[in-house]
Protein backbone atom coordinates (compact mmCIF):
# COMPACT_ATOMS: atom_id res chain seq x y z
CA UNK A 1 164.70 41.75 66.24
CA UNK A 2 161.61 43.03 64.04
CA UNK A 3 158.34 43.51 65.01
CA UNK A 4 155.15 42.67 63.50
CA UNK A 5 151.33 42.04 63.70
CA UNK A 6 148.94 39.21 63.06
CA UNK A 7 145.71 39.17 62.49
CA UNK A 8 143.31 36.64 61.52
CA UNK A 9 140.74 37.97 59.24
CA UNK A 10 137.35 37.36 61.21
CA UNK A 11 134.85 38.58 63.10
CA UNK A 12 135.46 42.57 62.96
CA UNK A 13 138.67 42.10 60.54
CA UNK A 14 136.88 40.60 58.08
CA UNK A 15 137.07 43.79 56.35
CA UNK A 16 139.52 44.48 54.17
CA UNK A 17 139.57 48.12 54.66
CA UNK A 18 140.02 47.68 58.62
CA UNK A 19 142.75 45.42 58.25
CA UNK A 20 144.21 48.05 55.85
CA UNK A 21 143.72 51.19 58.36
CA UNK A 22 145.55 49.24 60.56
CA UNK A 23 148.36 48.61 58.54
CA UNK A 24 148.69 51.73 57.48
CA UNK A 25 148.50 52.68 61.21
CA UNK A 26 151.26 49.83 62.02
CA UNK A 27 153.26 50.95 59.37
CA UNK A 28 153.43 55.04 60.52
CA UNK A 29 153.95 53.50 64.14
CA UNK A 30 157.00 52.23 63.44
CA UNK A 31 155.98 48.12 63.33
CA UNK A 32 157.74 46.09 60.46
CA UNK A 33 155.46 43.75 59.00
CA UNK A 34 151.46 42.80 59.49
CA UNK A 35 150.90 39.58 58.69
CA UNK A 36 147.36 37.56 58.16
CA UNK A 37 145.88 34.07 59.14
CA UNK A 38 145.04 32.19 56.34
CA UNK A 39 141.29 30.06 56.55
CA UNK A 40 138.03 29.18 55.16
CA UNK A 41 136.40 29.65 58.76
CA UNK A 42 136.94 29.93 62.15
CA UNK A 43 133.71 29.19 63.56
CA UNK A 44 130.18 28.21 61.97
CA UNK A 45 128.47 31.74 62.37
CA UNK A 46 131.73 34.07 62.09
CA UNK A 47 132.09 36.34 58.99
CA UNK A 48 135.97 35.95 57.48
CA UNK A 49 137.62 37.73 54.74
CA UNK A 50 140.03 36.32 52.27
CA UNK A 51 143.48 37.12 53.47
CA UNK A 52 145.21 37.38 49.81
CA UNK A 53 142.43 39.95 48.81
CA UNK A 54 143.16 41.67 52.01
CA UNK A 55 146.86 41.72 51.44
CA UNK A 56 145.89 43.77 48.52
CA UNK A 57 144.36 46.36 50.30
CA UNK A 58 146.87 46.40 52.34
CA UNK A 59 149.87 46.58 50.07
CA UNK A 60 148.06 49.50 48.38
CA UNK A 61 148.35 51.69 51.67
CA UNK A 62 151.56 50.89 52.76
CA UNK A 63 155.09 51.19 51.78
CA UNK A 64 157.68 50.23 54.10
CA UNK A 65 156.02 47.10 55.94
CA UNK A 66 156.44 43.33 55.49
CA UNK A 67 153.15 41.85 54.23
CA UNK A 68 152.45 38.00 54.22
CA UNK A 69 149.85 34.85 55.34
CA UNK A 70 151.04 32.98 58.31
CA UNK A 71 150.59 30.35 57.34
CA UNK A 72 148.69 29.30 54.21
CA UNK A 73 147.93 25.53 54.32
CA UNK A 74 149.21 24.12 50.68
CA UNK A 75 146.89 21.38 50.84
CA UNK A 76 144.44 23.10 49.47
CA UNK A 77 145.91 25.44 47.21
CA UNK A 78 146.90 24.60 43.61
CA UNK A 79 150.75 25.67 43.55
CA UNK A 80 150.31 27.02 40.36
CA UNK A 81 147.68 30.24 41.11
CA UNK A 82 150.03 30.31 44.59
CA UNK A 83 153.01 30.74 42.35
CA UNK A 84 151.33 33.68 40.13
CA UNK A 85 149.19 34.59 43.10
CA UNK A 86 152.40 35.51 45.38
CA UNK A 87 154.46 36.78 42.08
CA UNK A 88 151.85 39.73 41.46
CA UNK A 89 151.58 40.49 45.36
CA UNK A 90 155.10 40.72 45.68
CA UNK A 91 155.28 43.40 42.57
CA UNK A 92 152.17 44.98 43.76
CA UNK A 93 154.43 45.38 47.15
CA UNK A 94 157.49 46.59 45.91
CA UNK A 95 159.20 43.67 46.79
CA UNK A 96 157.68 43.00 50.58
CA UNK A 97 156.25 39.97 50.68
CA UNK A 98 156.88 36.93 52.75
CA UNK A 99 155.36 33.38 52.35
CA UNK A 100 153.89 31.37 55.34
CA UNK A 101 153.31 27.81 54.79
CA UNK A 102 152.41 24.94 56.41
CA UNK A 103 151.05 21.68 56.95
CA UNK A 104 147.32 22.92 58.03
CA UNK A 105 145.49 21.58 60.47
CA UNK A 106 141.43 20.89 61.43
CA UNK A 107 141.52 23.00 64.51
CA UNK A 108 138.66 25.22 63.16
CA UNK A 109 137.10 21.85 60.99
CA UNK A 110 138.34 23.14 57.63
CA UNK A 111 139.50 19.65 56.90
CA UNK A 112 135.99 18.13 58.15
CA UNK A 113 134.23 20.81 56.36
CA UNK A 114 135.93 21.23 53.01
CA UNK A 115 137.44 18.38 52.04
CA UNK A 116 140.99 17.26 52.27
CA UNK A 117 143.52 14.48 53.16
CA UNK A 118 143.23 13.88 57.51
CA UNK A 119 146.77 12.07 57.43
CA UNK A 120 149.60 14.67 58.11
CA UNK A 121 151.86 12.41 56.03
CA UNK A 122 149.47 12.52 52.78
CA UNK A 123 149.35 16.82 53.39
CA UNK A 124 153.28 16.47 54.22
CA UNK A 125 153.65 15.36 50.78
CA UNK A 126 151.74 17.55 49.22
CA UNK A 127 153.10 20.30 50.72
CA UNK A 128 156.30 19.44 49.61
CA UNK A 129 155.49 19.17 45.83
CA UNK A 130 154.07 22.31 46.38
CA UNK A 131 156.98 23.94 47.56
CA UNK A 132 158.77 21.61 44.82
CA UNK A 133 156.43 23.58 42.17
CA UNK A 134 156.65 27.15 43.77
CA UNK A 135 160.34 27.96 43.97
CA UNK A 136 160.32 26.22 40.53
CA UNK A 137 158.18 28.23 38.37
CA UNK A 138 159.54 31.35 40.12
CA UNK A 139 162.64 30.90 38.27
CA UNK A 140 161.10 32.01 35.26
CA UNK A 141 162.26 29.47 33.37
CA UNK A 142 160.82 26.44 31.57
CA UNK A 143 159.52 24.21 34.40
CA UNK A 144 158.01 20.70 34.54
CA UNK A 145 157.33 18.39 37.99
CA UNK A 146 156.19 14.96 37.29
CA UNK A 147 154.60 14.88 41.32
CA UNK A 148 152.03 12.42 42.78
CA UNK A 149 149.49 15.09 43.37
CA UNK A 150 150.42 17.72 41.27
CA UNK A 151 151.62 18.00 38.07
CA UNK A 152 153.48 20.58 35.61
CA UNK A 153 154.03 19.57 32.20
CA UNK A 154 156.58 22.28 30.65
CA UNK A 155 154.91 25.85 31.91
CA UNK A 156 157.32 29.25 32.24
CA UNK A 157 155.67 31.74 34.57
CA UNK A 158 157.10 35.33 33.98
CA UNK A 159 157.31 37.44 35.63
CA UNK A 160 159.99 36.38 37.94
CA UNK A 161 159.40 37.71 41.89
CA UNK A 162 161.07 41.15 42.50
CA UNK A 163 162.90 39.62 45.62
CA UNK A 164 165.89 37.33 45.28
CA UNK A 165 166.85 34.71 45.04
CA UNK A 166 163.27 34.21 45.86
CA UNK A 167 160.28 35.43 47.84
CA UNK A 168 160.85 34.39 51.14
CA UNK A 169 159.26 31.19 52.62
CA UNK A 170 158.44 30.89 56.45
CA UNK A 171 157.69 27.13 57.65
CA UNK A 172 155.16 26.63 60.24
CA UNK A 173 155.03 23.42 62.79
CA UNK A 174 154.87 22.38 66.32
CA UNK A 175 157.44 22.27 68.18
CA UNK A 176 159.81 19.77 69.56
CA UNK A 177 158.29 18.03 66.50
CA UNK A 178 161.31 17.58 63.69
CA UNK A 179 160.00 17.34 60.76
CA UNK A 180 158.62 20.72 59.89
CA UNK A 181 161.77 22.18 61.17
CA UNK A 182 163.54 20.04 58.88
CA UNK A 183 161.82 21.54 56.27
CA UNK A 184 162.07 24.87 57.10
CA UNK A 185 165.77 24.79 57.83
CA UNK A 186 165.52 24.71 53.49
CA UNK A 187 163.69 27.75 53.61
CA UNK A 188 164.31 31.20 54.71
CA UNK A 189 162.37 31.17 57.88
CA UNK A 190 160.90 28.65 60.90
CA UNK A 191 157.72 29.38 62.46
CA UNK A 192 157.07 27.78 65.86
CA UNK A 193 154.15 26.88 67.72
CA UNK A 194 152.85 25.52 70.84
CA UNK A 195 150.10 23.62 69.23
CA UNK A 196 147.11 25.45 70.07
CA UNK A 197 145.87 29.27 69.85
CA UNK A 198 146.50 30.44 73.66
CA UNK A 199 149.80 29.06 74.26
CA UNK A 200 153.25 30.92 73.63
CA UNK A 201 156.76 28.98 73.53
CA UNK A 202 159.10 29.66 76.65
CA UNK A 203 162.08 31.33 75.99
CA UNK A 204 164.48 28.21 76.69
CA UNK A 205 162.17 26.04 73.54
CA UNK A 206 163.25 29.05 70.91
CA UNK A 207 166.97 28.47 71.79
CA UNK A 208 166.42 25.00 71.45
CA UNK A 209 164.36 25.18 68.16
CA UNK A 210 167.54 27.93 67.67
CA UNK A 211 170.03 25.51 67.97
CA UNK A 212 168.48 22.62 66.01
CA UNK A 213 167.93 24.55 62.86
CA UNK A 214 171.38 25.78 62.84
CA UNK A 215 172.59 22.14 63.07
CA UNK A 216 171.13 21.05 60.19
CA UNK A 217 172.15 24.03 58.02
CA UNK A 218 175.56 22.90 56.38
CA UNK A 219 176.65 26.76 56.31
CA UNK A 220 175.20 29.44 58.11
CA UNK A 221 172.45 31.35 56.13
CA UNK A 222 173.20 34.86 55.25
CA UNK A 223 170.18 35.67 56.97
CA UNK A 224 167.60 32.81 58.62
CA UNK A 225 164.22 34.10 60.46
CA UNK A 226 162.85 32.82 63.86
CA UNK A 227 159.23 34.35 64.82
CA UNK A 228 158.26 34.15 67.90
CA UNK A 229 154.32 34.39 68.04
CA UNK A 230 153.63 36.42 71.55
CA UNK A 231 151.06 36.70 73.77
CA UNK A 232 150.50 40.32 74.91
CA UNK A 233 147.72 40.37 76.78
CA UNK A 234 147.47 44.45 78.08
CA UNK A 235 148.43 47.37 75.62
CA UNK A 236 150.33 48.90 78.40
CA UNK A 237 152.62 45.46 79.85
CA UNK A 238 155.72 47.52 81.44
CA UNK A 239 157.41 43.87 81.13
CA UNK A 240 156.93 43.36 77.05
CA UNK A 241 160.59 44.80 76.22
CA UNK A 242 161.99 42.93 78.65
CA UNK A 243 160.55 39.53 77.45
CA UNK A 244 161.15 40.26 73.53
CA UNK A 245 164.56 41.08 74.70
CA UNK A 246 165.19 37.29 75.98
CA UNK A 247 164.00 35.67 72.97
CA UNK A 248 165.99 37.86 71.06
CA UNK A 249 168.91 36.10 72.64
CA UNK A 250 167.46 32.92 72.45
CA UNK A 251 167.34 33.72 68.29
CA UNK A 252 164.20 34.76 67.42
CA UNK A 253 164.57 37.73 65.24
CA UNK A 254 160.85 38.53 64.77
CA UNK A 255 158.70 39.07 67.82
CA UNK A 256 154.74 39.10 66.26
CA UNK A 257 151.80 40.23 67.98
CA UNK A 258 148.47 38.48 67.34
CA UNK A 259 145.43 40.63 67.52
CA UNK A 260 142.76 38.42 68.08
CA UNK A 261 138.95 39.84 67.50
CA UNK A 262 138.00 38.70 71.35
CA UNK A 263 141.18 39.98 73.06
CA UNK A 264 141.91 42.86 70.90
CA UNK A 265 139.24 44.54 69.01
CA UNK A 266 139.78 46.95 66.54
CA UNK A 267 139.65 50.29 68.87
CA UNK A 268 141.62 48.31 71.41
CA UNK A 269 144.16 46.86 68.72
CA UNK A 270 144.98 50.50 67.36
CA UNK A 271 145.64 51.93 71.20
CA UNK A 272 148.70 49.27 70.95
CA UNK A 273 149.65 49.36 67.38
CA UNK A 274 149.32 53.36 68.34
CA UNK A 275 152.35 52.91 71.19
CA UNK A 276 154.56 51.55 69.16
CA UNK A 277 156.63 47.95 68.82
CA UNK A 278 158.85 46.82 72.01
CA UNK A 279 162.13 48.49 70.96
């Protein structure tokens, strides 16, 4: 099991430099990865940050700690600048960053707001293209990807990631919904969730999520991620090593902490980065 942080870059972490102290504070406490939200808002009068130009800050500060967006909506990205985006973060990082994708959703009225496609099948698609386009160009070789919504027409992006065979890709959804997990039993990395912001999965749901993943894996991974998203609610729970050590055996092998501004503010947030992850 590893252990990491999440924050979502609003409110009093939309600062880059914060979200880099803490880091940096994560990182000396012995955590092993901090890990940002990826929006264009969260509410109509909050201040947020941009994670990627966070990530920056952050990868300058650290050395040892995995760095990524969980998850970043493709939908609105154009998988080309997410392709060279991710390939200079991931030098910049000496080889520590992980991908979080998904579908994205309009719980904070980004679709409403922004634009973008309301059917999950239409974002679905795109997301796949994207993906399609991603793990292409980061071959390094000459690339083209005739797709419905986007469209490469002969490009070579060099350099190639650090990482191989590839930077890592993490695959959001809700779960016991299949699709999502049958995309992300093609990646490196599933990403559960209950389907809203206050609710954790039960320990019996990862083994099941487990267990379905692994059956539609033809051979067993040399490595495959399950993050379980946890709700700690006190810095000083007696019963948190305990609980991460059940969904260990239910197959999660990343147990993430999200530091939300409300619940954990930033003098709060470093008194339990400060004691240390539940090993």
């Amino acid at each position: 099991m590893r252990y990491g942080l999440s924050f979502p870059p609003s409110g009093p972490y939309a600062d880059a430099r914060v979200l880099a102290e803490l880091a940096r504070e994560a990182e000396n406490s012995a955590w092993d990865g901090c890990f940002l939200w990826d929006h264009l808002q969260f509410g109509a009068d909050e201040d947020v940050a941009d994670p990627w130009i966070a990530l920056t800050a952050i990868a300058l500060v650290t050395k040892r700690i995995r760095i990524g967006t969980l998850v970043t909506p493709l939908y609105r990205r154009n998988p080309a600048k997410v392709a060279r985006e991710t390939v200079t973060l991931d030098h910049l990082s000496d080889g520590r960053l992980i991908l979080g994708i998904g579908l994205g959703s309009n719980l904070f009225g980004e679709i409403a707001t922004f634009g973008g496609p309301a059917e999950d099948r239409v974002r679905a698609q795109m997301l796949d293209e994207s993906l399609a386009i991603l793990t292409g160009l980061w071959r390094g070789e000459r690339f083209s990807f005739p797709g419905e919504h986007f469209c490469i027409n002969g490009a070579r992006f060099l350099p190639t990631p650090l990482q191989k065979p590839r930077i890592p890709i993490w695959v959001a959804g809700t779960w016991p919904k299949r699709p999502p997990f049958r995309r992300a039993a093609r990646y490196d990395g599933a990403l559960p969730v209950a389907g809203d912001v206050s609710s954790s999965l039960s320990v019996e749901q990862i083994q099941d999520l487990t267990h379905y993943i692994r059956g539609l894996q033809s051979a067993s991974p040399s490595f495959y991620e399950i993050v379980y998203s946890a709700k700690v609610r006190s810095p000083h729970e007696s019963s948190i090593r305990k609980v991460a050590s059940s969904y260990a055996a239910a197959g999660a092998t990343w147990w993430l902490e999200t530091m939300t501004p409300r619940e954990w503010p930033p003098e709060r947030a470093r008194e339990r980065i400060r004691l240390g992850p539940p090993n």
